[in-house]
N, C-alpha and C. Protein backbone atom coordinates (compact mmCIF):
# COMPACT_ATOMS: atom_id res chain seq x y z
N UNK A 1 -40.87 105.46 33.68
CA UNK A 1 -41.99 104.58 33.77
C UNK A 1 -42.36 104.39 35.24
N UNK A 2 -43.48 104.83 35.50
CA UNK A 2 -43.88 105.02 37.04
C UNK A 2 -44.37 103.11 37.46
N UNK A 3 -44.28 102.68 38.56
CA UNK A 3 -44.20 101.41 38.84
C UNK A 3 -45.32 101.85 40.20
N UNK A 4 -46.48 100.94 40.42
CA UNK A 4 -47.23 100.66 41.71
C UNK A 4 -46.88 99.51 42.16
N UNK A 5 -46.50 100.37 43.62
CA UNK A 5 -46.56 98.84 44.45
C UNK A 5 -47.46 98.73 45.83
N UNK A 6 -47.45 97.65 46.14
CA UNK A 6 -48.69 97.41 47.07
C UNK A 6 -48.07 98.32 48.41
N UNK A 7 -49.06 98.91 48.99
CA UNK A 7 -48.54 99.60 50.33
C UNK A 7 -48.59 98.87 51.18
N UNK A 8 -50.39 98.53 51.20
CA UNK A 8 -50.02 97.51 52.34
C UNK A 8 -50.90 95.82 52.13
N UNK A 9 -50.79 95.04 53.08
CA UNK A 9 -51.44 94.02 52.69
C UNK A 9 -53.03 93.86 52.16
N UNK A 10 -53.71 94.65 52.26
CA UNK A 10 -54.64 94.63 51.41
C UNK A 10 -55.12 95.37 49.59
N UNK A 11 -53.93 96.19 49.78
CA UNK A 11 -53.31 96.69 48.12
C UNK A 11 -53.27 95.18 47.41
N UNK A 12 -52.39 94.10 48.10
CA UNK A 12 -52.24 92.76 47.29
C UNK A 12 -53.42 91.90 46.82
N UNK A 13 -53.39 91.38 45.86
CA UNK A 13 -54.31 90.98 45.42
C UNK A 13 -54.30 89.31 45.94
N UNK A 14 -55.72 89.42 46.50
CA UNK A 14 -55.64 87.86 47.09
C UNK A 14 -56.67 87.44 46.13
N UNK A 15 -55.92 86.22 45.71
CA UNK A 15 -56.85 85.23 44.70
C UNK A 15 -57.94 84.51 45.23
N UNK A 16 -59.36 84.52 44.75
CA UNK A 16 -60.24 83.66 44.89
C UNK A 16 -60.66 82.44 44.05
N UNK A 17 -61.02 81.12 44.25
CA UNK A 17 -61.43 80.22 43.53
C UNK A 17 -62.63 79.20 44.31
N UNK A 18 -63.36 78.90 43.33
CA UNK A 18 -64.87 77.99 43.88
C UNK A 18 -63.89 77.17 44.46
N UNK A 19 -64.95 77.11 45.67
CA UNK A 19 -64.79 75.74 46.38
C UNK A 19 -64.74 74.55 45.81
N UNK A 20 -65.20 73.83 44.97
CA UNK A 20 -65.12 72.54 44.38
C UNK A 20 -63.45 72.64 43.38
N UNK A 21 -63.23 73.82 43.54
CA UNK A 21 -61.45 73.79 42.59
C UNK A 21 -60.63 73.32 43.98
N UNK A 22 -60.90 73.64 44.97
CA UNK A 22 -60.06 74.00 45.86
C UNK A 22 -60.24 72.10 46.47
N UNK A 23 -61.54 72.05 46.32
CA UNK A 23 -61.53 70.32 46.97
C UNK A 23 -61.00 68.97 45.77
N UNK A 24 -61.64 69.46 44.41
CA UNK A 24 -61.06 68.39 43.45
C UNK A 24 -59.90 68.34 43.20
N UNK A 25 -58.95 69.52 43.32
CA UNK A 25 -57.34 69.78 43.27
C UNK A 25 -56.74 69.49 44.38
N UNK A 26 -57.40 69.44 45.62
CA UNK A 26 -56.57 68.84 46.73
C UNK A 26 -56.92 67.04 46.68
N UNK A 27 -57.98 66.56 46.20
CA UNK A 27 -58.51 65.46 46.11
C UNK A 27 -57.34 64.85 44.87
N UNK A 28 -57.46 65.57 43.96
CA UNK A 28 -56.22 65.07 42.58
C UNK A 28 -54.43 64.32 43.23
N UNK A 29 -54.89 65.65 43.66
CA UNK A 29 -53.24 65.79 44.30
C UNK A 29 -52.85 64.80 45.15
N UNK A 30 -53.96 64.27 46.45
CA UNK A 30 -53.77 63.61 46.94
C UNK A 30 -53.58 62.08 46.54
N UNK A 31 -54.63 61.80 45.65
CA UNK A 31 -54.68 60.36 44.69
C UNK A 31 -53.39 60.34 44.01
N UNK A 32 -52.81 61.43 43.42
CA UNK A 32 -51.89 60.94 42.35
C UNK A 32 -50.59 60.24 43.36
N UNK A 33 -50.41 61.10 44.62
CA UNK A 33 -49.38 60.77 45.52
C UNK A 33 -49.57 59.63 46.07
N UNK A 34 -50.65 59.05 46.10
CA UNK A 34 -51.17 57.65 46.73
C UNK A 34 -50.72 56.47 45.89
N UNK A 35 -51.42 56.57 44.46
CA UNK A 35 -51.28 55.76 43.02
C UNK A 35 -49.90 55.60 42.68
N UNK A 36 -48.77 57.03 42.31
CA UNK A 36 -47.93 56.78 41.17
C UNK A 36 -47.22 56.30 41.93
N UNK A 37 -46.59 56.14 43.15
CA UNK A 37 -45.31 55.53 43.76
C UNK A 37 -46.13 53.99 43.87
N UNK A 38 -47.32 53.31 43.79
CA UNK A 38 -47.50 51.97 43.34
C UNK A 38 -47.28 51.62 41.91
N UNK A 39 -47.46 52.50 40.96
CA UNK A 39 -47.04 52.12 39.67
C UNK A 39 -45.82 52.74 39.18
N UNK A 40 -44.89 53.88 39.49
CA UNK A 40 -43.60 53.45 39.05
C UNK A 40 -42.61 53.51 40.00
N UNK A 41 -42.54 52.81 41.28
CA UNK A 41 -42.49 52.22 42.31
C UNK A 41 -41.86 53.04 42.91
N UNK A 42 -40.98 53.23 44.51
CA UNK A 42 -41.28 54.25 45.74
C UNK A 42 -39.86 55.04 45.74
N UNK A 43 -39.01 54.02 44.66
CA UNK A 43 -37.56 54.85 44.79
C UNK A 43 -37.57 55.66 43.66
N UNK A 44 -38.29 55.52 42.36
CA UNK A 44 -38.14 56.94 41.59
C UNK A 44 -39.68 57.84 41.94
N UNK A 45 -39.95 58.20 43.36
CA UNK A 45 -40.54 59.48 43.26
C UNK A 45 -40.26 60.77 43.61
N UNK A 46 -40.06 61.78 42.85
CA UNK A 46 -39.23 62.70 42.73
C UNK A 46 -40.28 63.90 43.00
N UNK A 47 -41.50 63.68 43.45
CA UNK A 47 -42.61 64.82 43.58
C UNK A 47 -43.11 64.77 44.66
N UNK A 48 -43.80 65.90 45.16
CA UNK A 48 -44.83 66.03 46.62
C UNK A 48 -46.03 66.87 46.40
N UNK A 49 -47.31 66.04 45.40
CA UNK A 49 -48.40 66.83 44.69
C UNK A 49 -48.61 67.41 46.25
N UNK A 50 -49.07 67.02 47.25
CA UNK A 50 -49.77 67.90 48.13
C UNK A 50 -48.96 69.08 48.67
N UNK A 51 -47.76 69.25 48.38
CA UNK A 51 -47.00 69.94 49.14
C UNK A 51 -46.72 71.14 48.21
N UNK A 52 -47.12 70.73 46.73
CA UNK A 52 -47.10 72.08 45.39
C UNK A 52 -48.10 72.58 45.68
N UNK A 53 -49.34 71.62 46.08
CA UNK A 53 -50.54 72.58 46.06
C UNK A 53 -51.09 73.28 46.99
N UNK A 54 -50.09 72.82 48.23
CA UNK A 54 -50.44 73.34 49.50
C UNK A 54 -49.68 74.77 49.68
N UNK A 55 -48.53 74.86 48.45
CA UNK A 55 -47.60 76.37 48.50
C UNK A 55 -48.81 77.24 47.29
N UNK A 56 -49.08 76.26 46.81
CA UNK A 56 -49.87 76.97 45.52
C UNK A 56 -51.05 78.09 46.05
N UNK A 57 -51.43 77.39 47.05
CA UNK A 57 -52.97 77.86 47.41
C UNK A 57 -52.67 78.57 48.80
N UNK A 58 -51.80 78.53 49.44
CA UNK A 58 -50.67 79.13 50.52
C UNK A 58 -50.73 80.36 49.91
N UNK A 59 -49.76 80.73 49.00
CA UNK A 59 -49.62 81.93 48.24
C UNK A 59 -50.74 82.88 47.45
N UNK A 60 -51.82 81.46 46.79
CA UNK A 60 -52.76 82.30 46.22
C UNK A 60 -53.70 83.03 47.63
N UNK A 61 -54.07 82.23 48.44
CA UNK A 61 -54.66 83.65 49.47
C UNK A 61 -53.89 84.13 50.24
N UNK A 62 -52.84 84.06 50.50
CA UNK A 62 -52.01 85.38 51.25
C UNK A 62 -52.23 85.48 52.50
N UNK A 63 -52.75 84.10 52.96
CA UNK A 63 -53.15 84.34 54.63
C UNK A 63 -52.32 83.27 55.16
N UNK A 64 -51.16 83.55 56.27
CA UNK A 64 -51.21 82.35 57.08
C UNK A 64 -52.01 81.39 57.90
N UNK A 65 -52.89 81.80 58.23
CA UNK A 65 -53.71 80.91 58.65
C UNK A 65 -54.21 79.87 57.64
N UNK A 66 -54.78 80.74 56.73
CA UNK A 66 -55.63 79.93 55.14
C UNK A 66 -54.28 78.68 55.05
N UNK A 67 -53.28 78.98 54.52
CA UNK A 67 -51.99 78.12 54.25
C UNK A 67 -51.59 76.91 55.39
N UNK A 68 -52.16 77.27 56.81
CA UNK A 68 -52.26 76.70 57.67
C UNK A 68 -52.50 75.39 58.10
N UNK A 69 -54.30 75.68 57.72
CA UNK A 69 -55.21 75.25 57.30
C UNK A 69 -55.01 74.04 56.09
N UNK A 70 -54.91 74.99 55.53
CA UNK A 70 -54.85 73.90 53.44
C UNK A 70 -53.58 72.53 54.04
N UNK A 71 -52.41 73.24 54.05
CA UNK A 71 -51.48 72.47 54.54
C UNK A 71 -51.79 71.77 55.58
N UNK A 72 -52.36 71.77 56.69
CA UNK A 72 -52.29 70.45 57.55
C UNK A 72 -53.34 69.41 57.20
N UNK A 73 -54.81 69.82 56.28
CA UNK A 73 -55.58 68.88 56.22
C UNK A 73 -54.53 68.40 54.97
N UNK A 74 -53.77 68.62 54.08
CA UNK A 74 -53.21 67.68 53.25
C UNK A 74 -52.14 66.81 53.76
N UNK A 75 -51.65 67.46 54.72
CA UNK A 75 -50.85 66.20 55.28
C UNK A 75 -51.50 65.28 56.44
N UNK A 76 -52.24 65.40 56.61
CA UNK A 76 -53.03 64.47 57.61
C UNK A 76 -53.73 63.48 56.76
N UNK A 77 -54.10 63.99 55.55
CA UNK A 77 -54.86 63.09 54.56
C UNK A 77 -53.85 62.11 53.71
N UNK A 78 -52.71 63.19 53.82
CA UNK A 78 -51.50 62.15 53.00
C UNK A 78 -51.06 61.35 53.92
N UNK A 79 -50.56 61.80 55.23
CA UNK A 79 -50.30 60.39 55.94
C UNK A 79 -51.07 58.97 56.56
N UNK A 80 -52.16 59.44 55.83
CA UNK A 80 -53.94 58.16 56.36
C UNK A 80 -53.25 57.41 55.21
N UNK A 81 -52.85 58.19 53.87
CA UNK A 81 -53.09 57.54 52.72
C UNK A 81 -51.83 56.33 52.69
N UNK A 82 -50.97 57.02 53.31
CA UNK A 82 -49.34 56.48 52.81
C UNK A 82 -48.89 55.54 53.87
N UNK A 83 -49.75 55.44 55.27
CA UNK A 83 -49.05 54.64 56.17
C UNK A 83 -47.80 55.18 56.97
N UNK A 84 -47.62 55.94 57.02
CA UNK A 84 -46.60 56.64 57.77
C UNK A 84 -46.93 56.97 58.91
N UNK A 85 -46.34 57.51 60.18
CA UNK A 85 -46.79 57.73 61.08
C UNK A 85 -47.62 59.25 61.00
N UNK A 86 -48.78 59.03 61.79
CA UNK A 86 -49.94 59.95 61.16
C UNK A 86 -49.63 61.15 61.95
N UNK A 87 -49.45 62.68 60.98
CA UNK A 87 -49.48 63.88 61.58
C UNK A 87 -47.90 64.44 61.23
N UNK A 88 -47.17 63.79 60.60
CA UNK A 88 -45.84 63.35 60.50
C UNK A 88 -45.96 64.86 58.92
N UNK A 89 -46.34 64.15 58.18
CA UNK A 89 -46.65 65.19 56.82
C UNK A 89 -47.57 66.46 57.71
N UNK A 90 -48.61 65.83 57.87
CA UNK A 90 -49.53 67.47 58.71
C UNK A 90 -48.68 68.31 59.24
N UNK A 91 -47.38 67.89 60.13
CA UNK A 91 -46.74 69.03 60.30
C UNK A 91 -45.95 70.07 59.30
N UNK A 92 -45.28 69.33 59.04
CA UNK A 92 -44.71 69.43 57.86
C UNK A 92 -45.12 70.19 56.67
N UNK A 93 -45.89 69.60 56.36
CA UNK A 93 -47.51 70.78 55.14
C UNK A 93 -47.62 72.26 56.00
N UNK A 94 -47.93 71.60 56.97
CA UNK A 94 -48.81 73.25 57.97
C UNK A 94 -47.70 74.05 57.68
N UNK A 95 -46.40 73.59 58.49
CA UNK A 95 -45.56 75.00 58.46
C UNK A 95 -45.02 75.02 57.63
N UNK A 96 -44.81 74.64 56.06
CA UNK A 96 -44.42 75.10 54.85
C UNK A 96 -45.67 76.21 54.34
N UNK A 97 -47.04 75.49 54.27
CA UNK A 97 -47.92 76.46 54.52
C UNK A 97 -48.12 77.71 54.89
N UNK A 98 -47.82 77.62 56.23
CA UNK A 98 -47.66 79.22 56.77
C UNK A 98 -46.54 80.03 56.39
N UNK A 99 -45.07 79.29 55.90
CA UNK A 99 -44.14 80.19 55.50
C UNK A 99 -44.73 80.65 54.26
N UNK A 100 -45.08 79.63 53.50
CA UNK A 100 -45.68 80.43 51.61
C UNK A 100 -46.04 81.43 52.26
N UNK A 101 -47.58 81.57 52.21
CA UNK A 101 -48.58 81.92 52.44
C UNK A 101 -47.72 83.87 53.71
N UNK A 102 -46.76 83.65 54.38
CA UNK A 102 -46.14 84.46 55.12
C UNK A 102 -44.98 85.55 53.76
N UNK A 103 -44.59 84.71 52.95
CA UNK A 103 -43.99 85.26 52.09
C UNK A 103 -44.44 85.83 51.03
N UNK A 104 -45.72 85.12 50.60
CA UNK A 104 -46.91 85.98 49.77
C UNK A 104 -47.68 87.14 50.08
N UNK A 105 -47.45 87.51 51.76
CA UNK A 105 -48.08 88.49 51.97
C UNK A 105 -47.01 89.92 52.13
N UNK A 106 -45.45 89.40 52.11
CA UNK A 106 -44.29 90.56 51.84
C UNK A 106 -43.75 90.54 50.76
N UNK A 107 -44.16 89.50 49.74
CA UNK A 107 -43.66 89.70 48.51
C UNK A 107 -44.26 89.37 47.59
N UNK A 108 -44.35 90.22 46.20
CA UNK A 108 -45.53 89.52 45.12
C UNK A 108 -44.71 88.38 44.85
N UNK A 109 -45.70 87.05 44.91
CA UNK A 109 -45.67 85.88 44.32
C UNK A 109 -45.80 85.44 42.64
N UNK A 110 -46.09 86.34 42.01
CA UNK A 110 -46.81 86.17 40.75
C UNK A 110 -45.14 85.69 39.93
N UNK A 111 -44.10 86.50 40.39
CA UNK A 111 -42.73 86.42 39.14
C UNK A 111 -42.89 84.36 39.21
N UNK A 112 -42.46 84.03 38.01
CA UNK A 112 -42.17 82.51 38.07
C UNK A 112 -40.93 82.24 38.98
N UNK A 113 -39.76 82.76 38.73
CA UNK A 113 -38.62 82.47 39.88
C UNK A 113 -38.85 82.42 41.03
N UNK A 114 -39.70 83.31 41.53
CA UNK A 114 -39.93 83.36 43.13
C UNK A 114 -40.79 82.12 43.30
N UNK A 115 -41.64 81.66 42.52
CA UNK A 115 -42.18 80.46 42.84
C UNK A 115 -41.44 79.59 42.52
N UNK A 116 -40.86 79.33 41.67
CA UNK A 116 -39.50 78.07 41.53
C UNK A 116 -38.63 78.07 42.53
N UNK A 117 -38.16 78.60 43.10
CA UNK A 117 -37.68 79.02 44.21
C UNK A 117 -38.00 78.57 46.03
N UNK A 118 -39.16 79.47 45.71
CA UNK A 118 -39.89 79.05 47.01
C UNK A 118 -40.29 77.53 47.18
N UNK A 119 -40.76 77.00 45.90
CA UNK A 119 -41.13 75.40 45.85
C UNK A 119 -39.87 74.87 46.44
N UNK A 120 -38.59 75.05 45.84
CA UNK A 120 -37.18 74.14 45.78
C UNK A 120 -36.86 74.35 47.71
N UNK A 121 -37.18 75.82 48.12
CA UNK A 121 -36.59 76.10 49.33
C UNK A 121 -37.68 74.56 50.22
N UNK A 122 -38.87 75.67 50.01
CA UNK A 122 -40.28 74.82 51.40
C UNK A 122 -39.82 73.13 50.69
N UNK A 123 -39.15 73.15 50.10
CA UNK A 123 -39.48 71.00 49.67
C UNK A 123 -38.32 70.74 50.50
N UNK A 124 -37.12 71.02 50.52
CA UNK A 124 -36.02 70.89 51.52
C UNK A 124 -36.57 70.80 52.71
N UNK A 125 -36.92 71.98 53.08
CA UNK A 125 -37.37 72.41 54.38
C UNK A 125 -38.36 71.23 55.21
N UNK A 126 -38.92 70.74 54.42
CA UNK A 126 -40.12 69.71 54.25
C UNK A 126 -39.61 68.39 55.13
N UNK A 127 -38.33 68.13 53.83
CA UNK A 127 -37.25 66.51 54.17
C UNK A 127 -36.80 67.21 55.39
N UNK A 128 -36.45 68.50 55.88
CA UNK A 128 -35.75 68.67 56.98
C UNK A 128 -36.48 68.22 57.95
N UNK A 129 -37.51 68.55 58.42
CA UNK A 129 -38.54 68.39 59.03
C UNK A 129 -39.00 67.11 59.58
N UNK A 130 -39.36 66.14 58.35
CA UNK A 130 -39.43 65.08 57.99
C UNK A 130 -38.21 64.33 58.74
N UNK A 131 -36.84 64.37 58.74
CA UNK A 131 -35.71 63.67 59.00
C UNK A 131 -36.23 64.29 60.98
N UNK A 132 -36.22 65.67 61.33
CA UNK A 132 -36.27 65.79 62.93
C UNK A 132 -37.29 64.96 63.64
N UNK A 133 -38.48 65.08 62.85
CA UNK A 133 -39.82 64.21 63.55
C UNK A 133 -39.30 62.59 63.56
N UNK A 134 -38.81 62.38 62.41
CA UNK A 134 -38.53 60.50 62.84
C UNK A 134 -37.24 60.34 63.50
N UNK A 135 -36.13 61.17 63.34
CA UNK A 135 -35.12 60.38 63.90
C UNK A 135 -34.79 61.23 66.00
N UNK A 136 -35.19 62.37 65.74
CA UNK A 136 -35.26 63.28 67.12
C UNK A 136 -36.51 62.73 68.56
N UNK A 137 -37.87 63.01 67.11
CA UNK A 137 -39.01 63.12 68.52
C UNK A 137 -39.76 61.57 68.09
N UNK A 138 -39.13 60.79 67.23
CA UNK A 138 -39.52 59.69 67.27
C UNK A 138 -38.74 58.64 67.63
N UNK A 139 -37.64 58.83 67.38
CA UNK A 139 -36.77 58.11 67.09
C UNK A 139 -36.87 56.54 66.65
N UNK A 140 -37.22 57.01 65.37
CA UNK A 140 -37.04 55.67 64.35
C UNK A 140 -36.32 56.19 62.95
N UNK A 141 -36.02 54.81 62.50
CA UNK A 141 -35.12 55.14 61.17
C UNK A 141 -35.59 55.93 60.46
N UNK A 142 -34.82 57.10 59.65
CA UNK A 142 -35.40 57.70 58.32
C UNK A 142 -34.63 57.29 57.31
N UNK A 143 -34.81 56.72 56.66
CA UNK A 143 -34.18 56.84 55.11
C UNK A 143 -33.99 58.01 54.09
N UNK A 144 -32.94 58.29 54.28
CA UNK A 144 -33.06 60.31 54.15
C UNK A 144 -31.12 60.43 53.54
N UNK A 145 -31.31 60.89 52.29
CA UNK A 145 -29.98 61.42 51.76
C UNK A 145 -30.08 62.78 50.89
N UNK A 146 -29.30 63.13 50.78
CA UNK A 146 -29.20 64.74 50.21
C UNK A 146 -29.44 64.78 48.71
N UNK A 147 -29.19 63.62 47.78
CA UNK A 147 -29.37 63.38 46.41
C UNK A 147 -30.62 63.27 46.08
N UNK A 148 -31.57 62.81 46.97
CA UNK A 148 -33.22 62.13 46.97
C UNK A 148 -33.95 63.85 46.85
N UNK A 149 -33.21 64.12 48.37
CA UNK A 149 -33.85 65.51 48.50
C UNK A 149 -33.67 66.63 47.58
N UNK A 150 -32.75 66.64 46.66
CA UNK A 150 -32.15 67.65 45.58
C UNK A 150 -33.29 67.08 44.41
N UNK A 151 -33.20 65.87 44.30
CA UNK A 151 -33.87 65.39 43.30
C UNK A 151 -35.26 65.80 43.05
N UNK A 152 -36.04 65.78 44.63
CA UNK A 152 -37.65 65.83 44.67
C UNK A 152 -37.89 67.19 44.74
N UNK A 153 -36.67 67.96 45.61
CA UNK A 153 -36.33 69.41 44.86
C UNK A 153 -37.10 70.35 44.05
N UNK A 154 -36.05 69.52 42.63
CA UNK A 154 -36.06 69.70 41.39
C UNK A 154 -37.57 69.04 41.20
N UNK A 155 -37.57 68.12 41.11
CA UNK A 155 -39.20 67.48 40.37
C UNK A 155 -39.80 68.71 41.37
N UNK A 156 -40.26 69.37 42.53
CA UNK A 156 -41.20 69.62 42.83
C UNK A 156 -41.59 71.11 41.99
N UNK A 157 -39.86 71.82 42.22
CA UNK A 157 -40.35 73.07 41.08
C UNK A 157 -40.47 72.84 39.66
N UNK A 158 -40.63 71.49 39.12
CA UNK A 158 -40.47 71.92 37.94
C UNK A 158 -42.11 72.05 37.42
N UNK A 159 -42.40 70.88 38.73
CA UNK A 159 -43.93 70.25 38.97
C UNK A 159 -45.54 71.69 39.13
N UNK A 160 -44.57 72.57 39.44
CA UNK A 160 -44.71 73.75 39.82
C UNK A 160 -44.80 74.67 39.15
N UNK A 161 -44.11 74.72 38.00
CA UNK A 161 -43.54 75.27 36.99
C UNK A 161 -45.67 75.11 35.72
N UNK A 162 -45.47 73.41 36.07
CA UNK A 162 -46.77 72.93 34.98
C UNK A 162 -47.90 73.25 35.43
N UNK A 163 -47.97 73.48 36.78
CA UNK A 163 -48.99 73.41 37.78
C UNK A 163 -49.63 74.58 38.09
N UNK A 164 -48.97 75.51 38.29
CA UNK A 164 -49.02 77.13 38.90
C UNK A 164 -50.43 77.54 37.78
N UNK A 165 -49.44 77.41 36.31
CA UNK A 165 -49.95 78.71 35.29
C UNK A 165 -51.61 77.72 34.96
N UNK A 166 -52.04 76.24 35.55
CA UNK A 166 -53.11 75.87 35.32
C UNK A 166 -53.90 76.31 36.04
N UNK A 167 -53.76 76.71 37.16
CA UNK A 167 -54.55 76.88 38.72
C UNK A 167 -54.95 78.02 38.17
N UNK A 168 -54.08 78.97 38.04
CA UNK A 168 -54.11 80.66 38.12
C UNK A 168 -55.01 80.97 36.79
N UNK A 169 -55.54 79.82 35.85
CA UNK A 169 -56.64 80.00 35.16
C UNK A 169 -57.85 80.08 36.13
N UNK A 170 -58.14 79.13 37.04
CA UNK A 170 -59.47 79.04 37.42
C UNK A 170 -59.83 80.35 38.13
N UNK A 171 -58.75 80.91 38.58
CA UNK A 171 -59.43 82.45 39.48
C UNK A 171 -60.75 82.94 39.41
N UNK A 172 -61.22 82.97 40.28
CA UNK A 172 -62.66 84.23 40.07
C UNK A 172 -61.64 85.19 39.92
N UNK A 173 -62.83 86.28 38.89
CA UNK A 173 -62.08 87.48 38.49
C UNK A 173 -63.53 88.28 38.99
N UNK A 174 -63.10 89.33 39.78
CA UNK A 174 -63.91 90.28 40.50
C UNK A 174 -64.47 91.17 39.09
């Protein structure tokens, strides 16, 4: 059984979607992260909508820059939203961003594991990040343990898991 594989980065198929998917799904994402930690309050949140959709759409165009991009306006918008110190997530988003989006362009993204995966790795990577900016170049408290981070982990790929196969409907199809 003969198998094609991409030669080079433009063999890969980079996904397109209307602009209004790309703004109401970052707009969703952002509200839900704003809302649900006021209604089922700040110690059981186990998710990071902007940070699924920022690998989501990272990966679907295959550009670091694009992933760049997507990722820092969601964390700049998430930290207006959340009160945190502002630019704090923007970093954070951006360069999870550019790694997706870097790994989508050497490896097909489409298998589900590699995206379960990649979600569980970039969400760590995220709290890592997160813990250097406040306690290193800020130095203020983080509230930061390894159980929280396993936890949001898990919620983020599973989040990922529900999330992926909805998006990858809206595609323009050439």
């Amino acid at each position: 059984m003969a198998v094609r594989m991409a030669i080079s980065r433009r063999d890969l198929e980079i996904h397109q979607y209307p602009v209004p998917v790309y703004l109401l799904v970052m707009l969703v994402a952002l509200v839900l992260q704003a809302l649900l930690p006021r209604v089922l309050g700040p110690r059981h949140i186990w998710y990071d909508f902007p940070l699924v959709i920022t690998i989501y759409f990272a990966l679907a165009r295959r550009s670091p820059i694009g992933g760049m991009l997507i990722g820092g306006a969601m964390g700049i918008f998430q930290d207006a939203l959340t009160g945190h110190a502002i630019g704090v997530y923007g970093i954070a988003k951006t360069i999870s961003g550019y790694l997706a989006a870097s790994v989508g362009v050497r490896i097909d993204v489409q298998n589900t594991l590699i995206r379960v995966v990649l979600n569980f790795s970039l969400t760590v990577l995220c709290s890592a990040i997160y813990l250097v900016i406040y306690r290193v170049l800020l130095g203020m408290e983080f509230d930061w343990n390894w159980p929280n981070t396993l936890f949001q982990a898990i919620g983020n790929s599973i989040l990922a898991l529900i999330i992926f196969p909805l998006l990858d409907r809206f595609q323009v199809k050439d």
